[in-house]
Every structure is written in C-alpha cells, then in structure tokens.
Protein backbone atom coordinates (compact mmCIF):
# COMPACT_ATOMS: atom_id res chain seq x y z
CA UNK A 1 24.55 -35.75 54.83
CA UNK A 2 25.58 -32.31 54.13
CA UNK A 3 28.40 -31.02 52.08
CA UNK A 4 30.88 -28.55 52.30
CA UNK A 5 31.99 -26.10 49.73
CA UNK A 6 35.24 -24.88 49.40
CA UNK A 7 35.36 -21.38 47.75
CA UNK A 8 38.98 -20.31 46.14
CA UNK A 9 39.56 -16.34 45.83
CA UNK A 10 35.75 -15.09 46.87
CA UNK A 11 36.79 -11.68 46.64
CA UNK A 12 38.15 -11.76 43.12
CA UNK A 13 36.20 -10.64 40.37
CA UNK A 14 36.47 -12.91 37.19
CA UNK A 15 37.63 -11.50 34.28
CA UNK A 16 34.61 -11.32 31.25
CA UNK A 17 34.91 -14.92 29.48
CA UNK A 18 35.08 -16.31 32.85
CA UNK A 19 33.28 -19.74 33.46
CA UNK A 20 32.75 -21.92 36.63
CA UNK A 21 34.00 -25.35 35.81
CA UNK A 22 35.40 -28.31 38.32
CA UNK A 23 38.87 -28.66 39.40
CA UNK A 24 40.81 -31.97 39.00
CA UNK A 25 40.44 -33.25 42.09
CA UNK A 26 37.83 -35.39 44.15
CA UNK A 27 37.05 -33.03 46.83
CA UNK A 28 33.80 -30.88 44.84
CA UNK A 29 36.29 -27.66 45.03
CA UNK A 30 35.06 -25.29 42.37
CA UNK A 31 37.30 -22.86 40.67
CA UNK A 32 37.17 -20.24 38.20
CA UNK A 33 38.61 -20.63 34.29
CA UNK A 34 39.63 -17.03 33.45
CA UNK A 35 40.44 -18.40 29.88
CA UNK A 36 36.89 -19.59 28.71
CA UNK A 37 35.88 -17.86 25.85
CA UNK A 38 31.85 -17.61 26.72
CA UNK A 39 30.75 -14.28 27.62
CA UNK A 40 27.86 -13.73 30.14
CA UNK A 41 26.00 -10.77 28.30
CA UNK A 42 24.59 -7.58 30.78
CA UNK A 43 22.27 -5.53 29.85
CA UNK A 44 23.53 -2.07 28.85
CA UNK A 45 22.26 1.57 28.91
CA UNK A 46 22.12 3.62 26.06
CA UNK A 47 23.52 7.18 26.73
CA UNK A 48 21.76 9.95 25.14
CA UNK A 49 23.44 10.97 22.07
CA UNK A 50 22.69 13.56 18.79
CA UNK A 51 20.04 13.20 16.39
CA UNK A 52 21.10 10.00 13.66
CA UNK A 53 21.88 10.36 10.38
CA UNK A 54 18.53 8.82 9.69
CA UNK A 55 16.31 11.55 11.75
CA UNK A 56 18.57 14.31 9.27
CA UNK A 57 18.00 12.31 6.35
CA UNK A 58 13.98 12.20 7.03
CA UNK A 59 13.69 15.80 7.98
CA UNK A 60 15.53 17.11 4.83
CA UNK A 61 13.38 14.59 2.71
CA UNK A 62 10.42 16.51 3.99
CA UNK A 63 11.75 19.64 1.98
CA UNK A 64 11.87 17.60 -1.02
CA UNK A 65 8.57 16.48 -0.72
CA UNK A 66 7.49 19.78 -0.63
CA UNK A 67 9.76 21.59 -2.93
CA UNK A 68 9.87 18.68 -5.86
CA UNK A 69 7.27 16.16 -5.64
CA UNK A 70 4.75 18.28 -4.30
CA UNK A 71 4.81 20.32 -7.48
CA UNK A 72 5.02 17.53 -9.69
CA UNK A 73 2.34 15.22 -8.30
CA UNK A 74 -0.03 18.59 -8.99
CA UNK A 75 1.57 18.69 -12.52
CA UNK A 76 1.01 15.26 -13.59
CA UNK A 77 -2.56 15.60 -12.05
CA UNK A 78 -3.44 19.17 -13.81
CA UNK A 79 -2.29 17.58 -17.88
CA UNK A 80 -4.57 14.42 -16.64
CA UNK A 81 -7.41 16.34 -16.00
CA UNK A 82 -7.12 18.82 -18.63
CA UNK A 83 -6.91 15.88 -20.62
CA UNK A 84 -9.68 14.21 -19.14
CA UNK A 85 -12.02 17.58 -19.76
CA UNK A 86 -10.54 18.05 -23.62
CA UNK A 87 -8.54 21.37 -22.97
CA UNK A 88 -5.81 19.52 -24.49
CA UNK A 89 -6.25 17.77 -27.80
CA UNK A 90 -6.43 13.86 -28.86
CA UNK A 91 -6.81 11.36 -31.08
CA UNK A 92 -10.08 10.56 -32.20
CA UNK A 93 -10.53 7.25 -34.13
CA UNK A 94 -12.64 6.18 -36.70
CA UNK A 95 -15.72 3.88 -36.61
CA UNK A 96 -17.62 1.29 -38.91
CA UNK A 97 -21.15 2.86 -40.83
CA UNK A 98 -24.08 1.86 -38.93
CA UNK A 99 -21.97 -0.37 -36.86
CA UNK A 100 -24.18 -1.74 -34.05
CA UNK A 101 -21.70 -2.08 -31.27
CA UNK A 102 -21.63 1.50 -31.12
CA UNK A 103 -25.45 2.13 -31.22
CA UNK A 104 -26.35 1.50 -27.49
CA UNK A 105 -28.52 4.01 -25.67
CA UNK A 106 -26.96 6.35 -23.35
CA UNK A 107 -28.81 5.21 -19.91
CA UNK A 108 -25.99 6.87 -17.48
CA UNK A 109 -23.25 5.59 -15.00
CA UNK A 110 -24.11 2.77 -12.44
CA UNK A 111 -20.97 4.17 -10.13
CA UNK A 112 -20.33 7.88 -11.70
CA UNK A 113 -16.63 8.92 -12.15
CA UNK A 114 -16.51 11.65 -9.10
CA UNK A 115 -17.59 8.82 -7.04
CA UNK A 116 -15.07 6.09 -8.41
CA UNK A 117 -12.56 8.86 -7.41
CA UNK A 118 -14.24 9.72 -4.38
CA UNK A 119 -13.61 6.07 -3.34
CA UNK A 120 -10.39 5.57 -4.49
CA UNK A 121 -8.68 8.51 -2.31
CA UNK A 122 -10.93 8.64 0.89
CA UNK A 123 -11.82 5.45 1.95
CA UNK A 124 -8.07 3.54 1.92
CA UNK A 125 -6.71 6.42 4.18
CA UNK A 126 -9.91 5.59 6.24
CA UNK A 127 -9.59 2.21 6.92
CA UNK A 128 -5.35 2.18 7.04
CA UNK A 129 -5.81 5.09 10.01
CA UNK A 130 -8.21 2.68 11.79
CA UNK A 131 -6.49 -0.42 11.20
CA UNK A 132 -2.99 1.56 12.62
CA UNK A 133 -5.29 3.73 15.57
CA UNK A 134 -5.93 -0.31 16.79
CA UNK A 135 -2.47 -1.35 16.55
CA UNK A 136 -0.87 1.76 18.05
CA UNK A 137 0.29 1.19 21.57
CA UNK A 138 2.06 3.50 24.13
CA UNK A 139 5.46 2.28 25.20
CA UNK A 140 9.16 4.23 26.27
CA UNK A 141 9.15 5.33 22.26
CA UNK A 142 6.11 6.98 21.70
CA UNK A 143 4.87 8.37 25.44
CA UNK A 144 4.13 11.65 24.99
CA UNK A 145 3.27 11.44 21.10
CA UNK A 146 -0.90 11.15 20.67
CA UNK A 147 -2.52 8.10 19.72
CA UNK A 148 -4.21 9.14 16.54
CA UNK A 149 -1.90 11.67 15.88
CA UNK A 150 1.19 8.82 15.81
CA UNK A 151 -1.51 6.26 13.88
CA UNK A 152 -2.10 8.74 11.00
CA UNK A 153 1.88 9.15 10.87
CA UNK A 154 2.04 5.30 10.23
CA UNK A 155 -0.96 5.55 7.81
CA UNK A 156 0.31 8.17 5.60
CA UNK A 157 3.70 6.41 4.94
CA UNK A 158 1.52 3.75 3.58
CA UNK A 159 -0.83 6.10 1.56
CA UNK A 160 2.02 7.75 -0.02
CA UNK A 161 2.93 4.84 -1.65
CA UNK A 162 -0.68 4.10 -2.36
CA UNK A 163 -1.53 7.42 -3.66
CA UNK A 164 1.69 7.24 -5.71
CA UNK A 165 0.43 3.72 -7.73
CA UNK A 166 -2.57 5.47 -8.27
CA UNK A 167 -1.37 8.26 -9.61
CA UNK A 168 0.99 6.56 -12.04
CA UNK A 169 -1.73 4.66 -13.49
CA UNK A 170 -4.16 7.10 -13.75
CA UNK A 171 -1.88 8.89 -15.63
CA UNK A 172 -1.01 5.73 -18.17
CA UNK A 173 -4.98 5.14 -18.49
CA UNK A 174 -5.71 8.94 -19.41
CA UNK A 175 -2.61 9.01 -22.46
CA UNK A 176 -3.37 5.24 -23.91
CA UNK A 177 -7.24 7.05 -24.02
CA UNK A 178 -6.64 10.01 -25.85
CA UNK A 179 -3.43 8.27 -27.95
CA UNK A 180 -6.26 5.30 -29.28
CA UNK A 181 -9.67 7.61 -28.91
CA UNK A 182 -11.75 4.25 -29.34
CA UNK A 183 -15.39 4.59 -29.47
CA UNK A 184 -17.40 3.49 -27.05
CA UNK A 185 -20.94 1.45 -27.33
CA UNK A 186 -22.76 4.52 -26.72
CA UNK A 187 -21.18 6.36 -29.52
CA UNK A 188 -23.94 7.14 -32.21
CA UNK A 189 -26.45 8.45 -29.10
CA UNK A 190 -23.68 10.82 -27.73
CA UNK A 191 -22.04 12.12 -30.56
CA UNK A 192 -24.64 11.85 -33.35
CA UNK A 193 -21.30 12.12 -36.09
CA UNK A 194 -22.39 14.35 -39.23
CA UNK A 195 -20.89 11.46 -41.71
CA UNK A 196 -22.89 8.72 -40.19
CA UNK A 197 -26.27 10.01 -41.57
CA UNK A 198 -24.32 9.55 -45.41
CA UNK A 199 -22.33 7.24 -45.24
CA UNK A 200 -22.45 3.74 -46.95
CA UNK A 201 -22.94 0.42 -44.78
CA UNK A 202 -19.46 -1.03 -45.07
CA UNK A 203 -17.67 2.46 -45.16
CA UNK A 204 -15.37 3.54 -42.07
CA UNK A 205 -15.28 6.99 -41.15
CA UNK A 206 -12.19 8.57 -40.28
CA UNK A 207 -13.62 12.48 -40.29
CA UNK A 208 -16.60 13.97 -38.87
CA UNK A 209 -18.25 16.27 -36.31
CA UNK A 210 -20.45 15.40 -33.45
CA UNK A 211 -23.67 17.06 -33.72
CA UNK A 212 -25.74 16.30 -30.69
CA UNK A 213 -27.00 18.79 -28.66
CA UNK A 214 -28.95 16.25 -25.61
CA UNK A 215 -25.83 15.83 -24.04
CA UNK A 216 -22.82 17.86 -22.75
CA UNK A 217 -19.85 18.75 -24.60
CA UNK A 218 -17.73 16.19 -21.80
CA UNK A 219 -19.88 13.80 -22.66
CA UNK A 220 -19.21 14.12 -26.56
CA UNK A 221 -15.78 14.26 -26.21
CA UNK A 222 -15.77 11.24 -23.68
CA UNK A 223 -17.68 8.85 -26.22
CA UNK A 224 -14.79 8.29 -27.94
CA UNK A 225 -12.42 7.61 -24.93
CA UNK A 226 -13.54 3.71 -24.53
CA UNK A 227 -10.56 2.05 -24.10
CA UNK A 228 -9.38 1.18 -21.54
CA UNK A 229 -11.48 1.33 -18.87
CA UNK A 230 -10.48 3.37 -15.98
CA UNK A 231 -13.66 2.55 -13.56
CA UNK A 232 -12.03 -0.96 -13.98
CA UNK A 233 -8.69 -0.57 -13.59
CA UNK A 234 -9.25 2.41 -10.23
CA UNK A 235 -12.13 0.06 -8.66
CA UNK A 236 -9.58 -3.13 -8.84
CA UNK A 237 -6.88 -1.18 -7.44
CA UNK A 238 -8.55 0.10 -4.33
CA UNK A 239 -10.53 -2.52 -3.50
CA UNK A 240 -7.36 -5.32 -3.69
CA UNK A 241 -5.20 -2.95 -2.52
CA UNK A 242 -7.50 -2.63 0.68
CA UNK A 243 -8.33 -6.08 0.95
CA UNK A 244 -4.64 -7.45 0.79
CA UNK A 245 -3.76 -4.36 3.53
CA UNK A 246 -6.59 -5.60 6.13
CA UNK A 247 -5.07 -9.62 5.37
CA UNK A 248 -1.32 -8.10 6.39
CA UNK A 249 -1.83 -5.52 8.72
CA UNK A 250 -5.31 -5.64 10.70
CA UNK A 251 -5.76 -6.73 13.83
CA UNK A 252 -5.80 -10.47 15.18
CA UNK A 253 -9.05 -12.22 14.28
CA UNK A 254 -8.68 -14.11 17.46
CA UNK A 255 -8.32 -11.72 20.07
CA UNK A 256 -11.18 -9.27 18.14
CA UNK A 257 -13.92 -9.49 16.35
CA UNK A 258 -13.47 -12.67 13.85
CA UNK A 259 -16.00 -11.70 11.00
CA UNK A 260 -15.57 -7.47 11.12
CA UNK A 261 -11.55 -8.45 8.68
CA UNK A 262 -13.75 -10.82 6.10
CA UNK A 263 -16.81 -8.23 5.77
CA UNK A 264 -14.87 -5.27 5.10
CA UNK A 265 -12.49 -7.38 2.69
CA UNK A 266 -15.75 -8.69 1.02
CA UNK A 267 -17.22 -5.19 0.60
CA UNK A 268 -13.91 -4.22 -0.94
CA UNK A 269 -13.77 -7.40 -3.79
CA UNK A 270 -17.85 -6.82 -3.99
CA UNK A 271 -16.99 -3.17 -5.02
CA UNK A 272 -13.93 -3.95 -7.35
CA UNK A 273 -16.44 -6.52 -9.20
CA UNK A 274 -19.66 -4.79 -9.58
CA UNK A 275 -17.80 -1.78 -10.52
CA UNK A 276 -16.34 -3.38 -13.32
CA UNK A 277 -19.29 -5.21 -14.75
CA UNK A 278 -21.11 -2.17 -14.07
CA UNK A 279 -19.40 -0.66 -17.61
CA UNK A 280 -20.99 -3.79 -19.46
CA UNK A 281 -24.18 -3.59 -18.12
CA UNK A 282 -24.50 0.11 -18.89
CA UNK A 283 -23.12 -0.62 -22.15
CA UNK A 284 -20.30 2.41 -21.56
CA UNK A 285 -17.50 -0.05 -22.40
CA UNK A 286 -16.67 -3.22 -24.73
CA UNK A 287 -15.62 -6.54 -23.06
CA UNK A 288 -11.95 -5.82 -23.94
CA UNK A 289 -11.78 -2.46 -22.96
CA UNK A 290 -13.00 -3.76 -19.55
CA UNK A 291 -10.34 -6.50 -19.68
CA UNK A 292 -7.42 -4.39 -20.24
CA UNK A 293 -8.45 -1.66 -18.01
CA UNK A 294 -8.67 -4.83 -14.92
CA UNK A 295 -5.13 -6.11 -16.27
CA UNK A 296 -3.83 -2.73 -15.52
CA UNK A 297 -5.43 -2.39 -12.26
CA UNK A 298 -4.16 -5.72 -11.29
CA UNK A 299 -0.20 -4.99 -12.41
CA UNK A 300 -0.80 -1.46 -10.81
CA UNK A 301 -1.83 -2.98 -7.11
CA UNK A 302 0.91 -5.74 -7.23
CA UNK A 303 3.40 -3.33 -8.06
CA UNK A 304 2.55 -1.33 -5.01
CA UNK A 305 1.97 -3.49 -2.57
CA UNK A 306 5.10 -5.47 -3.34
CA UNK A 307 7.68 -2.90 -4.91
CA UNK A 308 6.80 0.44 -3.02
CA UNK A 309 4.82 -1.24 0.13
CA UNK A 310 7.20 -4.03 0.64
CA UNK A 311 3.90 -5.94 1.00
CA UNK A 312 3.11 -4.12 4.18
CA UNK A 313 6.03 -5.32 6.20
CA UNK A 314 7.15 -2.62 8.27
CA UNK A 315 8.54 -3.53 11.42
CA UNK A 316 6.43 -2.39 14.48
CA UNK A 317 7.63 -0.91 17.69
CA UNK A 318 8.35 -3.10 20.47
CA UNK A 319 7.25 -2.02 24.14
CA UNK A 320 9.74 -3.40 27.17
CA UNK A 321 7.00 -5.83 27.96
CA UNK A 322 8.15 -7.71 24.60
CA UNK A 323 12.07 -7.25 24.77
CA UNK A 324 12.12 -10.79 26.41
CA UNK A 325 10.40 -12.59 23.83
CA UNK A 326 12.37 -10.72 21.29
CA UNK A 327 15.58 -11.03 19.12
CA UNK A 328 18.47 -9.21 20.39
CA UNK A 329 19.07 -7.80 17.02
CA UNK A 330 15.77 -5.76 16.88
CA UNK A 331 17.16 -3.87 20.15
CA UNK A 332 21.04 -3.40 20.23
CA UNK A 333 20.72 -1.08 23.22
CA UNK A 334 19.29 -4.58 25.71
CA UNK A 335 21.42 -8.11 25.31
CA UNK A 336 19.51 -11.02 27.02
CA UNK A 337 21.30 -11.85 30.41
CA UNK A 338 21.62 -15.49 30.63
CA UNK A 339 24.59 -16.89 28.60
CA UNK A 340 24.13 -19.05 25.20
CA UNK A 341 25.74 -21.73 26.43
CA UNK A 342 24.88 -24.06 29.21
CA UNK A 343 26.56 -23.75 32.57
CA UNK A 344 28.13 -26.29 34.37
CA UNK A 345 25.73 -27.64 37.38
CA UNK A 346 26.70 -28.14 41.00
CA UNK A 347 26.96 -31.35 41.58
C-alpha cells in the first residue's frame, strides 16, 4: 500500500530552531514547530580579516628575543665560561695530609667535556627536527610554507625551552663549583700542593700552591672543582630529556618502524648512564659528587619538560581530512552539520 504525504506551506522557509515534529491528528500530516529551540548548525566561512593580536604579539616578541635575551643568554654564558677557564676567581678548599681519596692517578676523561657539550646542544635539535620533518604534513595552513623549513620552526620552539633548562643549570653547577672548590680524587697528581710535601698526617691544609708542571694550568685549577659533577648532571639531562621527547612526540610505532623509538631512547639512557659512571671509573669524581650532580640533572629535565615544555603537548595542525573526526572547538570557523539532537523519523 502506498501512502500519501500531505505537505503544509512547502515554500516557506523555517525559521532557525525550527524542527519537524507530527501534528495532532491521525492522518501522517507533518508540520513545522517554529518554536523548537534545537538549532541545525551550517557550516560557515571565515572572511579574511587583519593580522590577530596573537601574530602582533609573536612578531614583537621576536625583537625581544633579540634585543634582551639574546644579550643575556651570551652574558650568563661568557661569566660561566670565564669561570669555567679561572679568569674569574674562586674558592679553593682545603684537603686532609696524605689523604688517599685524593691520590688517584690522572688517567684522562672517558667522555671529554667539549664532547659532553658537543652532545648536549647538537644532537636534541637533531633528533626533535626529524621527529617534527615526519610529523609535518601539508594541509590549507601550511601550503606554500616548506617542509623542513616549517619542521625546524616547530623544533626550535621546543629547543628554546630546552636550551633554556640547560643553560640555567649549567650556570647553578659552574657557581656551587667555584663557591665549594672541593677536591677531586685526582688532586695530589694534578696539583702537586707545596704544603702537602710538609705537612703532618692528620693536618688539613687550608693554604698552598700547586706546583705541577705535567699538566695544564686548566687542569690545575679544575682539580679542585669536584663537586658536583656536571658530566652527570648535562649527560642526564639530554639523554632523558630526549628519551621522554621521542615517548611524547615521535611517530606511531605501529604505522612505522616499531624498534627505530626504543633504540634511539636506549642509546639516549645508555649515554646518560655510562657517562655518569664514567667519572667513577676514571676516578675524576667522588660517589657524592656524582650523586648530586644526577639529582640536579634530574630536577633540571623535569622542570623543563613539565614547566617550560608543557610535557610536549602542543596541539598539532589539523588538515580538512580530520575536521570530521574532530571537536568543533579546535576549529570555530567549521560547526558539524547534523544537529545534536535526534530528529523525529517518518513514520
């Protein structure tokens, strides 16, 4: 049997909040409730309008950067490594007669310093412009912008941050050494003090002169700069911060490669470990020195990754393809088009 429909006002347009619901009687008319509430959301087209107060706000932050913390950051890094080289003075304690802890051979660095910093600025921006190359994909935001070029923007914002823990810390570890000027294992061989060929067995020196001429004047200076350790605390910091970045941000095991996310993570604990040991086995460092200097990496990486990083949750871009498995909220400019609420069936 077929049945008839009878259609009331066809060439009306509802009103928006409009609804089809049944009329009271028996017949199967339809009409149309120009007092529902529901909306039926359309899709709607943004027109082009003036640069936001964000795009301002970002351009005249680059001018800071460059007027303010530019100078700074080379500040802050010119006292550390005048510091580091003994242009500026510091503290330099005292140490037991004939105590053995400090009369360890001097057998040279496992991982030498201009390679612990070598690591520790290259290789995150490395593997962050990788992991962000693989991620990158065109859509209607980025077009005409390059691939690597728009990648390395992404990485940097990160590396900022990262560069900015790193600097911070590096700057703590530098004044606690020269404030404490603890002597390190390798003392006696590198400095060869003056008072340690005269003094008594239990007597501690506070005064004297190093007096060895096998080694370099760095070197003498650095033999009593042994705590904390900074190979500990840089190697800890790069190599978590790395690690945690590839568990956050790299690319999905599944779809990839499955084992190329673990190796690289491995080869970044592997590096944070040995490092560390490293200053026991060369005897350059005591256990606590060692300790405190991992401590400090430790706070130093959490406080980036959660404080300045925001533990690496920025949001990503969102090509068309994805507005219809997406919130509304992420794209004001595109509503969905089908109504919350249920509609009323035909009968």
């Amino acid at each position: 049997m077929v049945r008839t429909y009878k259609v009331v006002k066809c060439f009306r347009m509802p009103k928006r909040g409009a609804k089809v619901v049944p009329a009271q009687s028996t017949d199967g008319v339809f009409t149309i409730d120009m007092s529902s509430t529901s909306t039926i959301d359309i899709a709607t087209v943004s027109e082009p309008r003036p640069p936001a107060p964000e795009e301002m706000q970002a351009r005249h932050s680059l001018w800071w950067h460059l007027v303010l913390d530019l100078p700074i950051l080379l500040l802050v890094c010119a006292v550390c490594i005048l510091l580091e080289v003994g242009a500026l003075p510091s503290r330099r304690s005292g140490f037991m007669c004939h105590d053995p802890a400090l009369s360890f051979a001097y057998t040279g660095d496992t991982f030498s310093i201009s390679l612990v910093v070598a690591v520790t600025i290259i290789v995150p921006f490395i593997v962050m412009w990788a992991v962000e190359t693989i991620h990158h994909r065109h859509d209607e935001y980025n077009m005409k912008t390059n691939k690597l070029v728009a990648s390395a923007k992404t990485a940097g914002l990160i590396y900022r941050d990262y560069i900015y823990g790193a600097v911070v810390v590096f700057t703590i570890l530098e004044v606690v050494k020269c404030v404490i000027g603890s002597p390190r294992p390798t003392f006696f061989d590198l400095c060869e003090p003056d008072a340690e060929k005269t003094c008594k067995h239990s007597e501690f020196v506070t005064s004297y002169t190093c007096t060895s001429t096998k080694y370099s004047r760095y070197l003498k200076i650095d033999s009593a700069r042994s705590f904390p350790s900074a190979h500990a605390t840089m190697s800890i910091y790069c190599g978590l911060f790395v690690a945690w970045y590839l568990q956050r941000r790299a690319f999905s095991w599944h779809n990839r490669s499955v084992l190329i996310v673990p190796l690289v993570q491995t080869i970044c604990l592997v590096y944070a470990a040995v490092c560390t040991l490293s200053r026991l086995t060369d005897h350059r460092h005591h256990w606590w020195d060692v300790l405190v200097g991992g401590l400090m990496g430790l706070l130093a990486v959490l406080y980036t990754i959660l404080v300045l990083c925001k533990n690496f949750s920025q949001p990503a871009v969102v090509s068309t393809s994805d507005i219809s498995s997406s919130d509304s909220n992420n794209h004001p400019s595109v509503r969905r088009l089908l109504p919350n609420e249920s509609r009323t069936a035909m009968p």
